[in-house]
C-alpha atoms as a PDB file:
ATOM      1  CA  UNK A   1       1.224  65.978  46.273  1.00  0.00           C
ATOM      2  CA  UNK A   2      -1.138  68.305  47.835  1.00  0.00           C
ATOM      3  CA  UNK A   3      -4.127  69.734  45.589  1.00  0.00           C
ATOM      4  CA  UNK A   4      -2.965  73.303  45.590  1.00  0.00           C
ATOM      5  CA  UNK A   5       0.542  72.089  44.794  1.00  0.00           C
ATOM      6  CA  UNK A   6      -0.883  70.136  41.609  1.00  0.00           C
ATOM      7  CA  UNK A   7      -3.618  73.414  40.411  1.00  0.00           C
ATOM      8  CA  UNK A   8      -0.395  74.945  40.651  1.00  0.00           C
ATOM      9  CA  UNK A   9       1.269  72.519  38.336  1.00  0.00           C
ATOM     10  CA  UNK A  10      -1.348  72.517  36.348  1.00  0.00           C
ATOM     11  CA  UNK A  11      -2.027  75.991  35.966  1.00  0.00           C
ATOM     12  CA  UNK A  12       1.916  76.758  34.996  1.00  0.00           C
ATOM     13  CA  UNK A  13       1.728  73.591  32.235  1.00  0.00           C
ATOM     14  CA  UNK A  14      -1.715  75.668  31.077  1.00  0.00           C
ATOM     15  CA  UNK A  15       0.471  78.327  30.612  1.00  0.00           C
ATOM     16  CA  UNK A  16       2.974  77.241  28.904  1.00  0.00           C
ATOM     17  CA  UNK A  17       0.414  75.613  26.013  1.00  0.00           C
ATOM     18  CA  UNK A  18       0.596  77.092  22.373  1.00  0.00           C
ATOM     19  CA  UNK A  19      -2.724  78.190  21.550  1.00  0.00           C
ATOM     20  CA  UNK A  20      -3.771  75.111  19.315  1.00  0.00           C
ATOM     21  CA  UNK A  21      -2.684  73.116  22.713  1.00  0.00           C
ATOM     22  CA  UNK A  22      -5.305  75.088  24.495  1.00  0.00           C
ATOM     23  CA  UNK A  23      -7.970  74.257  22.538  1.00  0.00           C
ATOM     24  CA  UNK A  24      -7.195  70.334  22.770  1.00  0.00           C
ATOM     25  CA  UNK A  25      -6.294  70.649  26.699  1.00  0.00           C
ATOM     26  CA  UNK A  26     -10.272  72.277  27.100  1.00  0.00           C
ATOM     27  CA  UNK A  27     -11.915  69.259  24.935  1.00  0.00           C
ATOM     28  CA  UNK A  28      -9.972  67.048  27.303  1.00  0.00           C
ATOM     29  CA  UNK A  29     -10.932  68.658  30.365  1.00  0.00           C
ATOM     30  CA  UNK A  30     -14.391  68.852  29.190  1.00  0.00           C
ATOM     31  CA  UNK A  31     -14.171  65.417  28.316  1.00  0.00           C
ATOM     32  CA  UNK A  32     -13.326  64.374  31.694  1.00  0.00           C
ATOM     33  CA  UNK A  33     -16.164  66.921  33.236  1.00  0.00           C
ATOM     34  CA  UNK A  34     -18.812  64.794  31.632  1.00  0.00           C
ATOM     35  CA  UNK A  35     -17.416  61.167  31.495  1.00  0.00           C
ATOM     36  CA  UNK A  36     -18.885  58.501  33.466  1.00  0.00           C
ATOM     37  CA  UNK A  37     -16.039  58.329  36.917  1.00  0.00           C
ATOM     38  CA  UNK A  38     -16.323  54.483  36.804  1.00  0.00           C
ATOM     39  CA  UNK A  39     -15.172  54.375  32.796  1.00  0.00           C
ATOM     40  CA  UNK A  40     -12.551  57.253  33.737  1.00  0.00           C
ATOM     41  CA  UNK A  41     -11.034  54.549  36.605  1.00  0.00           C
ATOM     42  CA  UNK A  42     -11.640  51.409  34.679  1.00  0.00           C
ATOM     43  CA  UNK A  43      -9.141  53.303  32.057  1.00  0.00           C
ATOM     44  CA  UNK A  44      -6.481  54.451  34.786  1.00  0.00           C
ATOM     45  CA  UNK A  45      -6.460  51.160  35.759  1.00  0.00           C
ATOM     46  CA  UNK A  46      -5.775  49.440  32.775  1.00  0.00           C
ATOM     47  CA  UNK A  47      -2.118  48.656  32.841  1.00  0.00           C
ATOM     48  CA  UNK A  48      -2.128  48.114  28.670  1.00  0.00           C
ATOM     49  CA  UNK A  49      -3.907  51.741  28.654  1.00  0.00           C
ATOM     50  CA  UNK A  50      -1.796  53.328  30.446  1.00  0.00           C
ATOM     51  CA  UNK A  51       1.554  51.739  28.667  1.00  0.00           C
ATOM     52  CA  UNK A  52      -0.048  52.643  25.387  1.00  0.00           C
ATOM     53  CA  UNK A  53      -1.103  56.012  26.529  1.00  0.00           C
ATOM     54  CA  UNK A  54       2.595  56.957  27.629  1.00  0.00           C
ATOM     55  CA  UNK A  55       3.812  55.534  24.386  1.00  0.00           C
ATOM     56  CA  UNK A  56       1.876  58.232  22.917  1.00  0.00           C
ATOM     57  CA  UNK A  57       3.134  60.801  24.764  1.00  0.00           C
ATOM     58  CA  UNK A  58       6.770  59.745  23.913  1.00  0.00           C
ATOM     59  CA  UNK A  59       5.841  59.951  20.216  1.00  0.00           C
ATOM     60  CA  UNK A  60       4.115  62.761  20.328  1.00  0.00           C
ATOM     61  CA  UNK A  61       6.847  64.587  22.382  1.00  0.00           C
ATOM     62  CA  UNK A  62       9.242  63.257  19.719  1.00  0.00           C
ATOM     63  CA  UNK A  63       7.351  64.806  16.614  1.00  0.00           C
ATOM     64  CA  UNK A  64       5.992  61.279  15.408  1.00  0.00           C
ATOM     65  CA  UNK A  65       2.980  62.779  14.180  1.00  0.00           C
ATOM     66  CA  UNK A  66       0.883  62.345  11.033  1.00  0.00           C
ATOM     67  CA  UNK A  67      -0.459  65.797  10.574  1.00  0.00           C
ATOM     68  CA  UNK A  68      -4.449  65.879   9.995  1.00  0.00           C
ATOM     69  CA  UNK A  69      -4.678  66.990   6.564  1.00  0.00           C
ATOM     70  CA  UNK A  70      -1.952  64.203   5.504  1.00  0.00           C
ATOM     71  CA  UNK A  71      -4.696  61.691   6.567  1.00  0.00           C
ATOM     72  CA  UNK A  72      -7.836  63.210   6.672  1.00  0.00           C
ATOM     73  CA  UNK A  73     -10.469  61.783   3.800  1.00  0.00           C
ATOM     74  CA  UNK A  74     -13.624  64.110   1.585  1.00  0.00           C
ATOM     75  CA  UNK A  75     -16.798  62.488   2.983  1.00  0.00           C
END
């Protein structure tokens, strides 16, 4: 895939975000901005990682979500 086919894909999946999406899509952007490149590609790599990561995805695709409040604790 070239790189201005994947912007592209990335900027329509941007689009299509609810607003609350946004917000976590920027942390995670962010996130990536400032983390070290050799952590990033030690996680990529990681074939448990990655099967746990696209578990997640399934779930959270699926609604099999705890919602914050449900679990969150006064400290």
């Amino acid at each position: 895939m070239e790189q201005i086919e994947l912007k592209n894909k990335i900027l329509t999946a941007i689009n299509e975000l609810p607003f609350e999406k946004l917000k976590l899509a920027l942390n995670f952007l962010k996130d990536l901005q400032c983390s070290n490149e050799e952590e990033t590609q030690f996680l990529l790599k990681d074939p448990e990682f990655k099967k746990e990561y696209l578990q997640a995805k399934k779930e959270i695709r699926q609604g099999k979500t705890v919602k914050w409040k449900d679990i969150k604790r006064n400290v």
